[in-house]
C-alpha atoms as a PDB file:
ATOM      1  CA  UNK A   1      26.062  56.844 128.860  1.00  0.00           C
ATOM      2  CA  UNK A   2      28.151  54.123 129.919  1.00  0.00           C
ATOM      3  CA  UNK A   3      31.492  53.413 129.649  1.00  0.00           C
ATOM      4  CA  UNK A   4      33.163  50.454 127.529  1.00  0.00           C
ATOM      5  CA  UNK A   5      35.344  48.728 129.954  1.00  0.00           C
ATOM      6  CA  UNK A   6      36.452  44.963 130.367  1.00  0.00           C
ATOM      7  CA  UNK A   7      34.170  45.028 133.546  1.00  0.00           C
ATOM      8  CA  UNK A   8      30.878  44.820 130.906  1.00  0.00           C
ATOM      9  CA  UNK A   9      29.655  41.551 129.867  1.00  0.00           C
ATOM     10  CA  UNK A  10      28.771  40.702 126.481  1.00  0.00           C
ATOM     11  CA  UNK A  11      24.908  41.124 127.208  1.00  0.00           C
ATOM     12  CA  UNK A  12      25.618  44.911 128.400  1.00  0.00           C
ATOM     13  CA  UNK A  13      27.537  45.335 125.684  1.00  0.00           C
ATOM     14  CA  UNK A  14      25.265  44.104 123.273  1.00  0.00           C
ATOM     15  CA  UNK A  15      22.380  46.658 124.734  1.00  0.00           C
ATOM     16  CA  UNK A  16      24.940  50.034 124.110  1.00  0.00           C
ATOM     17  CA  UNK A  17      25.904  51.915 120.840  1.00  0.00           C
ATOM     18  CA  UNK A  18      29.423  52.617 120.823  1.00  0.00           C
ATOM     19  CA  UNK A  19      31.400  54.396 117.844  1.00  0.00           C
ATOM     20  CA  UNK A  20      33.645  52.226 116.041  1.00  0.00           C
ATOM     21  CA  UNK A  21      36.878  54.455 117.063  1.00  0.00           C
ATOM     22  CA  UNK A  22      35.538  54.037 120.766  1.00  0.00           C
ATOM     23  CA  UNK A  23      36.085  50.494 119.916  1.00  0.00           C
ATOM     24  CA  UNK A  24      39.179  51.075 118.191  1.00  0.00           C
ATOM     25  CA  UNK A  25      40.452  52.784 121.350  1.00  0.00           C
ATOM     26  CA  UNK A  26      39.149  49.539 123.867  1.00  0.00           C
ATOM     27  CA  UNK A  27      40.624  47.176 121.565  1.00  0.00           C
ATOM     28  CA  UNK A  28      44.191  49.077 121.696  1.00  0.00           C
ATOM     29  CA  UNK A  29      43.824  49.350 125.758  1.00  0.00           C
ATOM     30  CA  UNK A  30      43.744  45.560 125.909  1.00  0.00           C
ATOM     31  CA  UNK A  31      46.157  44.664 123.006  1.00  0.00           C
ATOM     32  CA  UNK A  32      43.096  42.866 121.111  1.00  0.00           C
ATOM     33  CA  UNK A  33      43.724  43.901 116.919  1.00  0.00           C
ATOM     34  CA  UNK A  34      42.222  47.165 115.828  1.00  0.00           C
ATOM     35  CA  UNK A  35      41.941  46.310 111.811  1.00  0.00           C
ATOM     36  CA  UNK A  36      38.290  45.317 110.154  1.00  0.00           C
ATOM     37  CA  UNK A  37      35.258  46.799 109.969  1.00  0.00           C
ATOM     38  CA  UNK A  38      32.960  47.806 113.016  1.00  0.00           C
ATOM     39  CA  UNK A  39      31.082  44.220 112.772  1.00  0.00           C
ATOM     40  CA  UNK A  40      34.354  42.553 112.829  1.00  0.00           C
ATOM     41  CA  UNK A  41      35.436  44.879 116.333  1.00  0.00           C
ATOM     42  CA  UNK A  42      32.389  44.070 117.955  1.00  0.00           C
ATOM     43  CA  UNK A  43      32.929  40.567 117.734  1.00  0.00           C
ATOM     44  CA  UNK A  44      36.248  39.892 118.734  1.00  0.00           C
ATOM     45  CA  UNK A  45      34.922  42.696 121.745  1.00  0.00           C
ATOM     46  CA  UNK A  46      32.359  40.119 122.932  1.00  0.00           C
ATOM     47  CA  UNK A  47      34.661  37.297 122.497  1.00  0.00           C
ATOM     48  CA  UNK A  48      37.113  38.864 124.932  1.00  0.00           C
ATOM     49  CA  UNK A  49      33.981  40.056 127.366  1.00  0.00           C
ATOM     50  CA  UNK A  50      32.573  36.605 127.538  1.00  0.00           C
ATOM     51  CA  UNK A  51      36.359  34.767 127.903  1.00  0.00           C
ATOM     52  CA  UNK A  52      39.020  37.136 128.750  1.00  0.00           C
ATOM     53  CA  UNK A  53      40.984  36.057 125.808  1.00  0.00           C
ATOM     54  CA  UNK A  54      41.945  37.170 122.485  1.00  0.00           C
ATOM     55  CA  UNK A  55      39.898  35.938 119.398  1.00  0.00           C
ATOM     56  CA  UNK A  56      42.057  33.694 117.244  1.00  0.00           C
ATOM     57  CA  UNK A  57      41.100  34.631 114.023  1.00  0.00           C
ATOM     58  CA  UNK A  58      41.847  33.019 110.764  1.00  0.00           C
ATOM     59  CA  UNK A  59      43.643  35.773 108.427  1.00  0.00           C
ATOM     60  CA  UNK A  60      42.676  34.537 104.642  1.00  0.00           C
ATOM     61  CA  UNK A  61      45.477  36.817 101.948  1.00  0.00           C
ATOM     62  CA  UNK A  62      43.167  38.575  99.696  1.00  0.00           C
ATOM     63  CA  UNK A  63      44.742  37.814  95.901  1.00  0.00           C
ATOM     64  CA  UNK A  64      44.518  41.470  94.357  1.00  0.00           C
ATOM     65  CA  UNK A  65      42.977  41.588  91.044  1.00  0.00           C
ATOM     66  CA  UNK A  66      44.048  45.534  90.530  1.00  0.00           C
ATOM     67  CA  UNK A  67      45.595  45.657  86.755  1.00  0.00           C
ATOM     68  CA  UNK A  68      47.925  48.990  85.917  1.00  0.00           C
ATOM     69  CA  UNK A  69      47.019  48.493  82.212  1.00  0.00           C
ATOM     70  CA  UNK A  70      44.440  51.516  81.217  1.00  0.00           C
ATOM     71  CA  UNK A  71      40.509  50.822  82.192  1.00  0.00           C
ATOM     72  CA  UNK A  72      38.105  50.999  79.131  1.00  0.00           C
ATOM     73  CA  UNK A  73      34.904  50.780  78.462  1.00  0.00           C
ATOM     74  CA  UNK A  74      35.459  47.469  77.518  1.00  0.00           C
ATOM     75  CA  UNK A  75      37.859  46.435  80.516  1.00  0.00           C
ATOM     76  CA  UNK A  76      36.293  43.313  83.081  1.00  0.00           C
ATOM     77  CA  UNK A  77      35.308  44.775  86.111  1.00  0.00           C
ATOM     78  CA  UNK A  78      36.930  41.600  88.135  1.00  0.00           C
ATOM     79  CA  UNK A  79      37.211  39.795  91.276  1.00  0.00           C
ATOM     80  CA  UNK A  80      37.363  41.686  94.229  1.00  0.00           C
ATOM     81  CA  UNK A  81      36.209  45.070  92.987  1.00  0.00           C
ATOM     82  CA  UNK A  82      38.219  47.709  94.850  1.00  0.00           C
ATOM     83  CA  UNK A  83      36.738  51.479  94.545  1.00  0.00           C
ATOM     84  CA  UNK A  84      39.975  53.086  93.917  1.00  0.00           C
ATOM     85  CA  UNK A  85      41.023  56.214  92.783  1.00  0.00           C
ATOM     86  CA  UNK A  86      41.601  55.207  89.267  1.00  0.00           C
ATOM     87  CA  UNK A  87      38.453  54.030  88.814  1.00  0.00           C
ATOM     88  CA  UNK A  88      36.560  57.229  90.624  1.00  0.00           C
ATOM     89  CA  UNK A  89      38.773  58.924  87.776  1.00  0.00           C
ATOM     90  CA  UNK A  90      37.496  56.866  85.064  1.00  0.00           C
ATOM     91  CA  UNK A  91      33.552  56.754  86.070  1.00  0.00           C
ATOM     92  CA  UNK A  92      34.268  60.678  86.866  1.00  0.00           C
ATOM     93  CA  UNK A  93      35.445  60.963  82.890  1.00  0.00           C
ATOM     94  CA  UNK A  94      32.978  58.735  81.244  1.00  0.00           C
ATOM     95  CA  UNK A  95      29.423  59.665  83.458  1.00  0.00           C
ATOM     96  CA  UNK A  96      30.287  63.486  84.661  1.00  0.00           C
ATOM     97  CA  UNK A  97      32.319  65.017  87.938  1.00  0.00           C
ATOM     98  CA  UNK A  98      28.582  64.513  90.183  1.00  0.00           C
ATOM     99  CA  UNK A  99      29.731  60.552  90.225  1.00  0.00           C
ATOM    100  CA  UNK A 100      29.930  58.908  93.935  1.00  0.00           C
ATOM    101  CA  UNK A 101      30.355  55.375  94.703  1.00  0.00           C
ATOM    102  CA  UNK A 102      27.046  55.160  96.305  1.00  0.00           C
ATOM    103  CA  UNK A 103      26.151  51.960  98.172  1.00  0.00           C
ATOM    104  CA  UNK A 104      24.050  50.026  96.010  1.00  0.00           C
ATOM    105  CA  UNK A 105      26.572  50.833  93.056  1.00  0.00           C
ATOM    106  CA  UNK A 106      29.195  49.608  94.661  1.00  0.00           C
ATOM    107  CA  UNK A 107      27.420  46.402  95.390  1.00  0.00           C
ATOM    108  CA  UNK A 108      26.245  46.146  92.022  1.00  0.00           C
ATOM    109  CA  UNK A 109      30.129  46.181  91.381  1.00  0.00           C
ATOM    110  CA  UNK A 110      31.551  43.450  93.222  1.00  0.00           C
ATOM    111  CA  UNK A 111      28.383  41.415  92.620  1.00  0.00           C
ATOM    112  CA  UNK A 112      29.083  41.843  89.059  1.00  0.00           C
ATOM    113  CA  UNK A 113      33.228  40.986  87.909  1.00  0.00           C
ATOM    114  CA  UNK A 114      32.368  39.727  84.623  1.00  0.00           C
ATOM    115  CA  UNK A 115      30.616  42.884  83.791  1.00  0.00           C
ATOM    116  CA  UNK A 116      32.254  45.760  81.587  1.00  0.00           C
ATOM    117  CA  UNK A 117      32.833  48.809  82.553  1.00  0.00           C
ATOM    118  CA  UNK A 118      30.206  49.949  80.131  1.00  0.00           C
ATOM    119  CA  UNK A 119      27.730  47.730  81.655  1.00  0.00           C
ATOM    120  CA  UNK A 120      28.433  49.618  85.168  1.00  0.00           C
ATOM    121  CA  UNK A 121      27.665  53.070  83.262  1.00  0.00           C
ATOM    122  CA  UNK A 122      24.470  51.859  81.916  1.00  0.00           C
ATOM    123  CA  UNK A 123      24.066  50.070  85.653  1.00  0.00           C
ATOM    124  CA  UNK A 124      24.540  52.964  87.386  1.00  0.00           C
ATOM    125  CA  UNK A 125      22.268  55.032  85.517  1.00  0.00           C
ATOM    126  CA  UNK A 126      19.243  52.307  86.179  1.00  0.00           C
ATOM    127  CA  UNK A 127      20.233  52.538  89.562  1.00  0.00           C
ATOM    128  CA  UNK A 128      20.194  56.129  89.714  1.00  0.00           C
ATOM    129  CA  UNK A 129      16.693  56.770  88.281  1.00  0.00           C
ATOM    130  CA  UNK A 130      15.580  54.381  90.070  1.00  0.00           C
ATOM    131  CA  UNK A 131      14.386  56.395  92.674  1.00  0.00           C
ATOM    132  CA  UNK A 132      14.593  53.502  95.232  1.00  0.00           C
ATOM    133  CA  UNK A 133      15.945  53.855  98.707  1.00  0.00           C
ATOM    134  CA  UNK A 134      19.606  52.269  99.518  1.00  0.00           C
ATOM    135  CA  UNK A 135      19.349  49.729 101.827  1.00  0.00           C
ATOM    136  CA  UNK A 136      21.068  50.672 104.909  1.00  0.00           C
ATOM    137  CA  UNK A 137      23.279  47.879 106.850  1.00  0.00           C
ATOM    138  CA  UNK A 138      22.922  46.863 109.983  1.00  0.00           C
ATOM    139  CA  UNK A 139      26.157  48.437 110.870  1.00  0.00           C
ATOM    140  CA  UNK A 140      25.099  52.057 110.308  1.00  0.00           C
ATOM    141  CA  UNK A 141      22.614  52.523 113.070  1.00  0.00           C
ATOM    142  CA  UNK A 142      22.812  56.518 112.906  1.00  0.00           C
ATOM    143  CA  UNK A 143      22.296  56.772 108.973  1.00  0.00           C
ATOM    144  CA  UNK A 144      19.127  54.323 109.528  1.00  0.00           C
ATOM    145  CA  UNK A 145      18.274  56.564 112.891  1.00  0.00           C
ATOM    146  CA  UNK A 146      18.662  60.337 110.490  1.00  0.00           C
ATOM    147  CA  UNK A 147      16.566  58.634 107.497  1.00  0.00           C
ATOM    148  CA  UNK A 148      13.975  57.377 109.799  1.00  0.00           C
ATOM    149  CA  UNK A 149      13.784  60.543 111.884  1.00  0.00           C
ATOM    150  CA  UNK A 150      13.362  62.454 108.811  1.00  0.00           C
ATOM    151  CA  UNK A 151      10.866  60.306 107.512  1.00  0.00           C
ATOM    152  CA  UNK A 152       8.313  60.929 110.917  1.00  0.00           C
ATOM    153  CA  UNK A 153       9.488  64.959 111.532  1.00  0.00           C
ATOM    154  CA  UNK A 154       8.465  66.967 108.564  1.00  0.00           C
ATOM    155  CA  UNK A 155      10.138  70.875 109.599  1.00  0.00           C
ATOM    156  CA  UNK A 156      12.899  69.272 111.920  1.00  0.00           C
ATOM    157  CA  UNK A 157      16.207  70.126 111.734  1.00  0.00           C
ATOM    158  CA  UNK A 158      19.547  67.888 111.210  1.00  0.00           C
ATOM    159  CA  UNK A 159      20.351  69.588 114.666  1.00  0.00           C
ATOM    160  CA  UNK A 160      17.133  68.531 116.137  1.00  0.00           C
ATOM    161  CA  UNK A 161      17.894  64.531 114.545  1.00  0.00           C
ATOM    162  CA  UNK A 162      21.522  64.973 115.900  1.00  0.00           C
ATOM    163  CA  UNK A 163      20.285  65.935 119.545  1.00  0.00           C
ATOM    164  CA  UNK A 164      17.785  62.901 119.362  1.00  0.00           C
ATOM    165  CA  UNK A 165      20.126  60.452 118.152  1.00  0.00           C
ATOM    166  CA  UNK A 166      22.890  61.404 121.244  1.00  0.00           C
ATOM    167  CA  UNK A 167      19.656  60.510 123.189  1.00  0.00           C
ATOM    168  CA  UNK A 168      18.754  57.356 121.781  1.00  0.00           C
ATOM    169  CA  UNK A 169      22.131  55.687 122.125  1.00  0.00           C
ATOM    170  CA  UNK A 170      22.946  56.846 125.897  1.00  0.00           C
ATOM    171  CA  UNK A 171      20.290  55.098 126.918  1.00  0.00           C
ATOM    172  CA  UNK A 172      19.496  51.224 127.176  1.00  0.00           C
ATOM    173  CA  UNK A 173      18.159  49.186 124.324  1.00  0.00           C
ATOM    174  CA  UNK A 174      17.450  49.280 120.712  1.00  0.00           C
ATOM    175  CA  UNK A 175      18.892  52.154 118.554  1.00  0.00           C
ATOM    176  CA  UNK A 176      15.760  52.530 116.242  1.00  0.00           C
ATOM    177  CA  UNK A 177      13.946  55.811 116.099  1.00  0.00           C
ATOM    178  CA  UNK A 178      10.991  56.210 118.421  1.00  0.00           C
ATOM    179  CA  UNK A 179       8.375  59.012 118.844  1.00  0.00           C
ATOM    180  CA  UNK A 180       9.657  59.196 122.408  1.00  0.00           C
ATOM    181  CA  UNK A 181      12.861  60.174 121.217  1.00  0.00           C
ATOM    182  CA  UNK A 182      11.434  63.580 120.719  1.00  0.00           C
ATOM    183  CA  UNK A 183      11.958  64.270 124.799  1.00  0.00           C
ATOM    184  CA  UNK A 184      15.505  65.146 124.148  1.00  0.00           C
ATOM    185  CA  UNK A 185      14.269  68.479 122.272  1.00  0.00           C
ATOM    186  CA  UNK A 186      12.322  69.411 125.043  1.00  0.00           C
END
């Protein structure tokens, strides 16, 4: 596996998996900002790799749209939808203590702010009978790596998908599963 140093160019870089705290951890080394999601470390990562320099990044203040007065059914969802513990409370109360914040949900939420709570219940319900898969970012390569193992090893273990996925990203290239990938349980 190699090693994320200031010594690999942004091509290399580009052709490795790295966790996002292993990013974290190269960011702190060379004083480069830690905060923002794993898409937002990677590029300011490459930045440096390619110039040696800090990205300057424009900072935009998020306005926050969080109200303290009680949530109802009939409450605006609003700008900037913010999965908080409130509202887990709330969803929890009105659709039953198995309610997550699953992906699509939450997208239907912030695509949604002049929605009512109620039409999130009846939302989330569609979404959940849906039977459709979730979508899965670009930025979670080992979620999209499990499901797609899964999906071409009937009888396989999660220990067996594990073992295959450490394989997959020491080595050079893509991070999509691959028949090939099977060597590692060998």
């Amino acid at each position: 596996m190699v090693k994320l140093t200031r010594n690999l160019n942004p091509k290399e870089f580009k052709d490795y998996y790295f966790l996002k705290e292993e990013l974290k951890d190269f960011c702190r080394a060379e004083g480069l900002n830690v905060s923002g999601s794993k898409q937002d470390l990677e590029k300011r990562i490459i930045h440096y790799l390619a110039t040696g320099e800090e990205l300057k990044e424009v900072h935009v203040k998020k306005i926050r749209n969080d109200s303290l007065s009680e949530i109802s059914l009939d409450s605006k969802l609003g700008e900037n939808f913010k999965c908080s513990e409130d509202k887990r409370a709330f969803f929890e109360r009105e659709i039953g203590k198995g309610f997550k914040f699953k992906v699509k949900f939450q997208k239907w939420l912030k695509s949604n702010p002049d929605k009512t709570y109620a039409d999130a219940i009846e939302a989330y319900f569609e979404i959940q009978n849906s039977g459709e898969k979730t979508k899965i970012d670009k930025q979670f390569q080992y979620n999209q790596y499990i499901r797609d193992f899964f999906e071409n090893n009937d009888g396989k273990s999660l220990d067996d998908a594990i073992k295959c996925w450490k394989y997959k990203k020491s080595i050079k290239g893509h991070n999509k599963y691959e028949e090939s990938d099977l060597e590692a349980l060998r």
